[in-house]
C-alpha atoms as a PDB file:
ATOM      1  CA  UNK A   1      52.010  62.404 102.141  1.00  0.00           C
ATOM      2  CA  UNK A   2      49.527  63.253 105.174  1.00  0.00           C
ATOM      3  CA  UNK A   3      46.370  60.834 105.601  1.00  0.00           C
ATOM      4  CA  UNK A   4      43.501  61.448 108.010  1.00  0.00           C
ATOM      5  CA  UNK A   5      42.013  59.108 109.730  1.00  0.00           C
ATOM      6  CA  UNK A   6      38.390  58.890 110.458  1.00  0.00           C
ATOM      7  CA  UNK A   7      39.255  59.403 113.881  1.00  0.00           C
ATOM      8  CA  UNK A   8      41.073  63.149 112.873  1.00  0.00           C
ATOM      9  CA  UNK A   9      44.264  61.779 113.562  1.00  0.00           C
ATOM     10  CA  UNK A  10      47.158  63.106 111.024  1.00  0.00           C
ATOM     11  CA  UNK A  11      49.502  60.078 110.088  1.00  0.00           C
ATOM     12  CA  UNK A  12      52.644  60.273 107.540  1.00  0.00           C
ATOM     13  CA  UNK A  13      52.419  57.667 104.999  1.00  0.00           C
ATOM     14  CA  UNK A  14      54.746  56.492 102.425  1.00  0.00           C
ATOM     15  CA  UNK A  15      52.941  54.934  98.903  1.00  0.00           C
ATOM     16  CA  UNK A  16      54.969  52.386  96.190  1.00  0.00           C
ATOM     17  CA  UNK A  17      52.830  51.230  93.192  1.00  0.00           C
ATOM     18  CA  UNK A  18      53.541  48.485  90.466  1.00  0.00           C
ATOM     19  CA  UNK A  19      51.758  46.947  87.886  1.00  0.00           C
ATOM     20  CA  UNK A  20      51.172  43.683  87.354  1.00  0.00           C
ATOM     21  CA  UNK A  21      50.181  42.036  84.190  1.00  0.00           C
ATOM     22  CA  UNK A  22      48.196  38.324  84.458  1.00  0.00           C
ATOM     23  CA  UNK A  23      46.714  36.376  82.331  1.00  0.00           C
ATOM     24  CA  UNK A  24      45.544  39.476  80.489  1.00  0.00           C
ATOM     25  CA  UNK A  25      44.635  41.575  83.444  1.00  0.00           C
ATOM     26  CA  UNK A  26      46.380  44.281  84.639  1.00  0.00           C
ATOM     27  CA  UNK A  27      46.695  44.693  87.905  1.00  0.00           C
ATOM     28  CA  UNK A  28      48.150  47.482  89.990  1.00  0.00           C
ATOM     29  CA  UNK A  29      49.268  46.566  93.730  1.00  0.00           C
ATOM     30  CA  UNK A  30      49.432  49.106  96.182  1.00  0.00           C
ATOM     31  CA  UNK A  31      51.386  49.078  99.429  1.00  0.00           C
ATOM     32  CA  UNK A  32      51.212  51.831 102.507  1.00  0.00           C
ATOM     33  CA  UNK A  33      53.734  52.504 104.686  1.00  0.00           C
ATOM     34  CA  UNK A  34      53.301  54.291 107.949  1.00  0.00           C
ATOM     35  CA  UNK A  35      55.762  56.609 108.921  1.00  0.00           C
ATOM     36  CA  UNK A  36      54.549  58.476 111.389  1.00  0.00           C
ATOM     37  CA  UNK A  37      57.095  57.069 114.170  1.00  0.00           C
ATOM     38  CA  UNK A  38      59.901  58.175 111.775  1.00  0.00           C
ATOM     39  CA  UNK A  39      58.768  61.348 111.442  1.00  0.00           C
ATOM     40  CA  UNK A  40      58.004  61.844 115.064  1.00  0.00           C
ATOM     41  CA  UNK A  41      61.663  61.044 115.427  1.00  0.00           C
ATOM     42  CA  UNK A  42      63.077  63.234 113.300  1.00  0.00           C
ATOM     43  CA  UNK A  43      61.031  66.032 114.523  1.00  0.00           C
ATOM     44  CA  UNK A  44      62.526  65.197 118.170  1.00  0.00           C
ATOM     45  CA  UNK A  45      66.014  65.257 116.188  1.00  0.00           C
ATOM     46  CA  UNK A  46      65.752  68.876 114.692  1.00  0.00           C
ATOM     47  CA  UNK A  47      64.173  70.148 117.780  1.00  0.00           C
ATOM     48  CA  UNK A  48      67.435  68.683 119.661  1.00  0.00           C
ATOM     49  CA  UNK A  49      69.906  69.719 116.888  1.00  0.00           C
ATOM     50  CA  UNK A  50      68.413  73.337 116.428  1.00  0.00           C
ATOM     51  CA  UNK A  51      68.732  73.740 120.673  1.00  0.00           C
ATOM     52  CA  UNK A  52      72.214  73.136 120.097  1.00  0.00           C
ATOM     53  CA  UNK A  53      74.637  76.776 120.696  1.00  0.00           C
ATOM     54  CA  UNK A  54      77.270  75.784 118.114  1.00  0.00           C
ATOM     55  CA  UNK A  55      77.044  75.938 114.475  1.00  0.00           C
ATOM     56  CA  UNK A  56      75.816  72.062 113.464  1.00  0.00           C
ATOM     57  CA  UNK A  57      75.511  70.485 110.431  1.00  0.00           C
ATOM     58  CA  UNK A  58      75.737  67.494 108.196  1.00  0.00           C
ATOM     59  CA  UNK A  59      77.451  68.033 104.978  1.00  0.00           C
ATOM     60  CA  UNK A  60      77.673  65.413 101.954  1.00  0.00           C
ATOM     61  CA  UNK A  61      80.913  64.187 100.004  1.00  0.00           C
ATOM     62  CA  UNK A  62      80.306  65.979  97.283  1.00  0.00           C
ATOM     63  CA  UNK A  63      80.811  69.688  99.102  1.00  0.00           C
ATOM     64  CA  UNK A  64      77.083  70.690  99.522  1.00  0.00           C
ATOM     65  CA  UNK A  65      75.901  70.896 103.347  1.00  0.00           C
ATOM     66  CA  UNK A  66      72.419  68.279 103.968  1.00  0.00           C
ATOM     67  CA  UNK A  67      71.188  70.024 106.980  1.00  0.00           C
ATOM     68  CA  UNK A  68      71.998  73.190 109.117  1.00  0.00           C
ATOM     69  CA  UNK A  69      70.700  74.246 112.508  1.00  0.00           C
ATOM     70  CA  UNK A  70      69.354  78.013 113.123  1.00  0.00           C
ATOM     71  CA  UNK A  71      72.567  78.925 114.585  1.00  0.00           C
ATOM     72  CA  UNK A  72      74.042  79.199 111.354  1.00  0.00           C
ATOM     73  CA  UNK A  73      71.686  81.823 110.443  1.00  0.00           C
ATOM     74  CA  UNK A  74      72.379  83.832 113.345  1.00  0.00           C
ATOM     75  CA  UNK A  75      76.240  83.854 113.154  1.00  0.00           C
ATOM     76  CA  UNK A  76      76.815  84.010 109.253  1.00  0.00           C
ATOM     77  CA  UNK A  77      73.330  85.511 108.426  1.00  0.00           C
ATOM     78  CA  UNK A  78      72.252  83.700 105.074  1.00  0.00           C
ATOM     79  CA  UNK A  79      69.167  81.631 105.225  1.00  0.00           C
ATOM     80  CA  UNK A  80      69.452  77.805 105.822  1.00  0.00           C
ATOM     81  CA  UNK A  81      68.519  77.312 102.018  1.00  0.00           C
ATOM     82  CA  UNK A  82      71.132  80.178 100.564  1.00  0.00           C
ATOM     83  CA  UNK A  83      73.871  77.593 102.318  1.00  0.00           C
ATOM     84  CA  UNK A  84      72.379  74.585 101.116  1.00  0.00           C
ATOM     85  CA  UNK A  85      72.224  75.710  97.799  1.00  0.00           C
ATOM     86  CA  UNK A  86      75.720  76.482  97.382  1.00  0.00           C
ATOM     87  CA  UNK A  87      78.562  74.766  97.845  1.00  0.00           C
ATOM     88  CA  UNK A  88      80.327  74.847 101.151  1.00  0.00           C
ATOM     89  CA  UNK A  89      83.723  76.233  99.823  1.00  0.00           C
ATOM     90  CA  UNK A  90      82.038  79.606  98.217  1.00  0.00           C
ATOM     91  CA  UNK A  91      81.284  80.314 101.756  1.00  0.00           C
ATOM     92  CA  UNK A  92      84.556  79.829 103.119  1.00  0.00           C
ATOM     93  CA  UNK A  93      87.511  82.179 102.900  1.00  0.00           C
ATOM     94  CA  UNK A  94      89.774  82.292  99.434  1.00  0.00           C
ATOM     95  CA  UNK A  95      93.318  81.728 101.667  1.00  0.00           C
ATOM     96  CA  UNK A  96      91.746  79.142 103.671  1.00  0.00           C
ATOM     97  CA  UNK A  97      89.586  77.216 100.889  1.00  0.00           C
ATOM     98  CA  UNK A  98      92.992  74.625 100.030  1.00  0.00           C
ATOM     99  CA  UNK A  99      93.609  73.511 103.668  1.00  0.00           C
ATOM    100  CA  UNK A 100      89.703  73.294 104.110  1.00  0.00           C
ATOM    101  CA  UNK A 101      89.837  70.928 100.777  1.00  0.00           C
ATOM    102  CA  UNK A 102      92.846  68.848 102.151  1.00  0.00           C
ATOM    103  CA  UNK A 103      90.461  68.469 105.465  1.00  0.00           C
ATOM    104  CA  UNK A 104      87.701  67.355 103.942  1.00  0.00           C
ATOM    105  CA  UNK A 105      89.404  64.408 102.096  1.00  0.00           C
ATOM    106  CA  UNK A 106      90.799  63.526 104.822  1.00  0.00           C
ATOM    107  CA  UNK A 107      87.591  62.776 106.542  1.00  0.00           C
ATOM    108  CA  UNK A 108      85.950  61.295 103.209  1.00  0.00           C
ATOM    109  CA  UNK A 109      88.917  58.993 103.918  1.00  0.00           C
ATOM    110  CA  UNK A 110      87.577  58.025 107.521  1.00  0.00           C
ATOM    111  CA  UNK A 111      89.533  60.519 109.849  1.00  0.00           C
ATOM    112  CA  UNK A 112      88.333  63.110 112.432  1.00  0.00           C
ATOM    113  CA  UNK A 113      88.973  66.568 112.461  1.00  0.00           C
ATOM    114  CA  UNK A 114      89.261  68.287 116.114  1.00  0.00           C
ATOM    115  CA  UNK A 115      89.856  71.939 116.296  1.00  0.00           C
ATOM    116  CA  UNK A 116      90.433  72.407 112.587  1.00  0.00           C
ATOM    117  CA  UNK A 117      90.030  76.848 111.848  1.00  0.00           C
ATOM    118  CA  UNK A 118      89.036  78.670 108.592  1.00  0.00           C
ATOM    119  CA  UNK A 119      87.412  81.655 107.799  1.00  0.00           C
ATOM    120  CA  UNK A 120      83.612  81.528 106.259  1.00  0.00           C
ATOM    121  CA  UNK A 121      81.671  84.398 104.839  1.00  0.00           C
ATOM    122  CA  UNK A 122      78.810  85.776 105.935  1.00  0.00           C
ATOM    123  CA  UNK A 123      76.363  87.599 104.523  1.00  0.00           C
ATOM    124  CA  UNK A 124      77.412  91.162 105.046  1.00  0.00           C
ATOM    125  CA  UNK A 125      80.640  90.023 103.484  1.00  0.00           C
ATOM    126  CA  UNK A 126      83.082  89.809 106.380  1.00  0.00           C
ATOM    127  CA  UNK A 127      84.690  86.651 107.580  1.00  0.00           C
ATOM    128  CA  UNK A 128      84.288  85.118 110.828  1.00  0.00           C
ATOM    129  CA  UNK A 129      86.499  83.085 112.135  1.00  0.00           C
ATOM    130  CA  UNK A 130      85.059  78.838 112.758  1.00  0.00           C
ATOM    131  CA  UNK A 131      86.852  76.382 114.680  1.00  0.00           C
ATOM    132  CA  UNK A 132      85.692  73.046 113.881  1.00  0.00           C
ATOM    133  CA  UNK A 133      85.493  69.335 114.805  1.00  0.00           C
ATOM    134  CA  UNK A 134      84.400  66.795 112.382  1.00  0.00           C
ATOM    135  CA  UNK A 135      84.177  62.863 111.682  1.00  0.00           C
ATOM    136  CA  UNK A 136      82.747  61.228 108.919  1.00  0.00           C
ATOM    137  CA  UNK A 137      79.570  58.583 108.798  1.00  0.00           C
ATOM    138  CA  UNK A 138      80.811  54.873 108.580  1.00  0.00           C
ATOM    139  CA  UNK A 139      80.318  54.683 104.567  1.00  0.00           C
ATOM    140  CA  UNK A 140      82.240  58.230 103.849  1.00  0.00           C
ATOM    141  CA  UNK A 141      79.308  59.583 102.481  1.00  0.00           C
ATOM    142  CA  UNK A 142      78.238  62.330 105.079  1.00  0.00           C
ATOM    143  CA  UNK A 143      80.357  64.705 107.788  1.00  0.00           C
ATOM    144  CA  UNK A 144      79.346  65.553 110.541  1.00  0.00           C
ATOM    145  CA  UNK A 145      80.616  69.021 112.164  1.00  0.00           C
ATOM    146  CA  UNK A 146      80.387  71.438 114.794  1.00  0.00           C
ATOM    147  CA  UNK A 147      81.616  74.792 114.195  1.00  0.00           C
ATOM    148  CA  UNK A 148      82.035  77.470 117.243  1.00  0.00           C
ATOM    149  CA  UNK A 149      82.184  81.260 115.952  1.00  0.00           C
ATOM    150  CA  UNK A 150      85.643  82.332 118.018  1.00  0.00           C
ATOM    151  CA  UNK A 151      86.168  85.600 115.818  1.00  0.00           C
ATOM    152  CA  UNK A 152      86.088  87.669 118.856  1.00  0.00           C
ATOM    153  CA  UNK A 153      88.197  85.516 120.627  1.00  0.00           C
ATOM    154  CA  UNK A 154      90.654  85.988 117.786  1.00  0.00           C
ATOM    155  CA  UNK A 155      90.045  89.657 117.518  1.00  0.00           C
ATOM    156  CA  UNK A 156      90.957  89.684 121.371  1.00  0.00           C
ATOM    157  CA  UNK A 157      94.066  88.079 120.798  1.00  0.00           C
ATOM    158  CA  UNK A 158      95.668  90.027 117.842  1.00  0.00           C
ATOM    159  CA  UNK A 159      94.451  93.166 119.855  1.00  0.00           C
ATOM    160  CA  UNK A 160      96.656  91.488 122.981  1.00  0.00           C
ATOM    161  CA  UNK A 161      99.865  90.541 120.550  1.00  0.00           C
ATOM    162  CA  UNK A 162      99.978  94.248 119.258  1.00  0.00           C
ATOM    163  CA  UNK A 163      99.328  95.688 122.335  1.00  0.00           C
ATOM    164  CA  UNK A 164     102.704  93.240 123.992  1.00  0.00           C
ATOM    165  CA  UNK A 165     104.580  94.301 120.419  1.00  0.00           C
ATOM    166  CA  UNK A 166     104.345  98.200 121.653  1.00  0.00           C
ATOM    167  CA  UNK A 167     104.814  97.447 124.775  1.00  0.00           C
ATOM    168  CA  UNK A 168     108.286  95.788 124.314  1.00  0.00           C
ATOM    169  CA  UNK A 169     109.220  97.866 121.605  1.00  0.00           C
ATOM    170  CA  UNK A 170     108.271 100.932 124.217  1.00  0.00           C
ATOM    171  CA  UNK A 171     110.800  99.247 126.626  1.00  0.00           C
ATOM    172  CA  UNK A 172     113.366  98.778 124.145  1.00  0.00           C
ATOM    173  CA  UNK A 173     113.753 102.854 123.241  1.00  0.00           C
ATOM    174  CA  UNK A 174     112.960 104.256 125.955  1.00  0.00           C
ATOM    175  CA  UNK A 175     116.286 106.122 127.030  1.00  0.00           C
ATOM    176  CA  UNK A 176     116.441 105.667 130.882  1.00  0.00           C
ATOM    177  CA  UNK A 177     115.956 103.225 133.134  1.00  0.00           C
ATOM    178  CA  UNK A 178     112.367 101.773 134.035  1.00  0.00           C
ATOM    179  CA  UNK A 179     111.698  98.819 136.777  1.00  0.00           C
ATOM    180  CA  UNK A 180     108.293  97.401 137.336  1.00  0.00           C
ATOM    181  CA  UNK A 181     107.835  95.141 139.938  1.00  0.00           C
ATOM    182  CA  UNK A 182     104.954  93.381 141.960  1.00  0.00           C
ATOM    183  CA  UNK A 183     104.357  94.164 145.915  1.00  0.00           C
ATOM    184  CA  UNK A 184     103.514  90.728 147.646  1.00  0.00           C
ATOM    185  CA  UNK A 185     103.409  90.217 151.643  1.00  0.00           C
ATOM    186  CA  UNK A 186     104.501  94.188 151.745  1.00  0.00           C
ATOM    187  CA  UNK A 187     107.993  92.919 150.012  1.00  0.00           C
ATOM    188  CA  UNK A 188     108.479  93.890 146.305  1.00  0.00           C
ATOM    189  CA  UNK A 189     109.635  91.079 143.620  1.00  0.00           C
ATOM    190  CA  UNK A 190     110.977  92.577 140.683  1.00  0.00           C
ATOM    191  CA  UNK A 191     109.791  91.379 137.463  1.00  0.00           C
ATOM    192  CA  UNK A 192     112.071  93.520 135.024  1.00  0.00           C
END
């Protein structure tokens, strides 16, 4: 809770109480702790992990995400509390959701993931391409992970691979004879 000091000063304050039974009396013993530093500091931490441009979050064993920055929002468009409330694999694509499991254990089990993809939902219902990197905390109780949206990057290169398909299958039925070649230092080099 928030106390106020005489002075007008806001500080963050923690309470435990227990009572205590003496001789008859009942006692109950009060003790304050400040945490205004600690709050201070985390403030400084979401301001730092909400500046971040990839998609950030902590996520707990158990398959529900802990904390999310505002970049989530803008790539997948559900709130920061519609992902926290449900579990991490309803968001993420039904072909991918198996290999996504198999990574997660292995990181409960103490190893890092680098440039691990899947496919997560968003909110208007199409999938966007993530590539991750992950490690776990020391106890195996929280991941860490950085997601970059690379859909279009994806997009770019299946648009690239049909494009070369047509291209070579152009090449291969085309009934007379084609050369392309490269001018350098005003000689040609043929390529084909």
């Amino acid at each position: 809770f928030v106390l106020k000091r005489k002075s007008g000063e806001h500080r963050f304050a923690s309470m435990y109480s227990v009572t205590v039974d003496r001789g008859g009396l009942h006692y109950l013993v009060t003790v304050f702790i400040d945490l205004t530093k600690r709050k201070k500091a985390e403030a400084e931490l979401d301001r730092f992990f909400n500046m971040l441009p990839d998609m950030a979050c902590v996520a707990s064993a158990d398959g529900y995400f802990r904390k999310l920055n505002m970049e989530w929002e803008r790539v997948l468009g559900f709130s920061i509390r519609e992902m926290m409330e449900q579990p991490m694999t309803s968001f993420i694509h039904p072909e991918d959701r198996e290999k996504t499991i198999r990574e997660i254990e292995k990181q409960v089990k103490g190893e890092s993931t680098i440039r691990f993809v899947n496919r997560y939902r968003a909110k208007d219902q199409a999938y966007r391409w993530l590539e991750w990197n992950a490690a776990p905390s020391p106890d195996g109780l929280l991941l860490y992970a950085a997601a970059r949206d690379i859909t279009d990057r994806r997009l770019t290169e299946k648009a690239l691979k049909n494009s070369e398909i047509k291209f070579h299958e152009f090449f291969e039925n085309i009934s007379s004879g084609v050369a392309i070649y490269e001018v350098v230092n005003q000689g040609a080099d043929f390529i084909f």
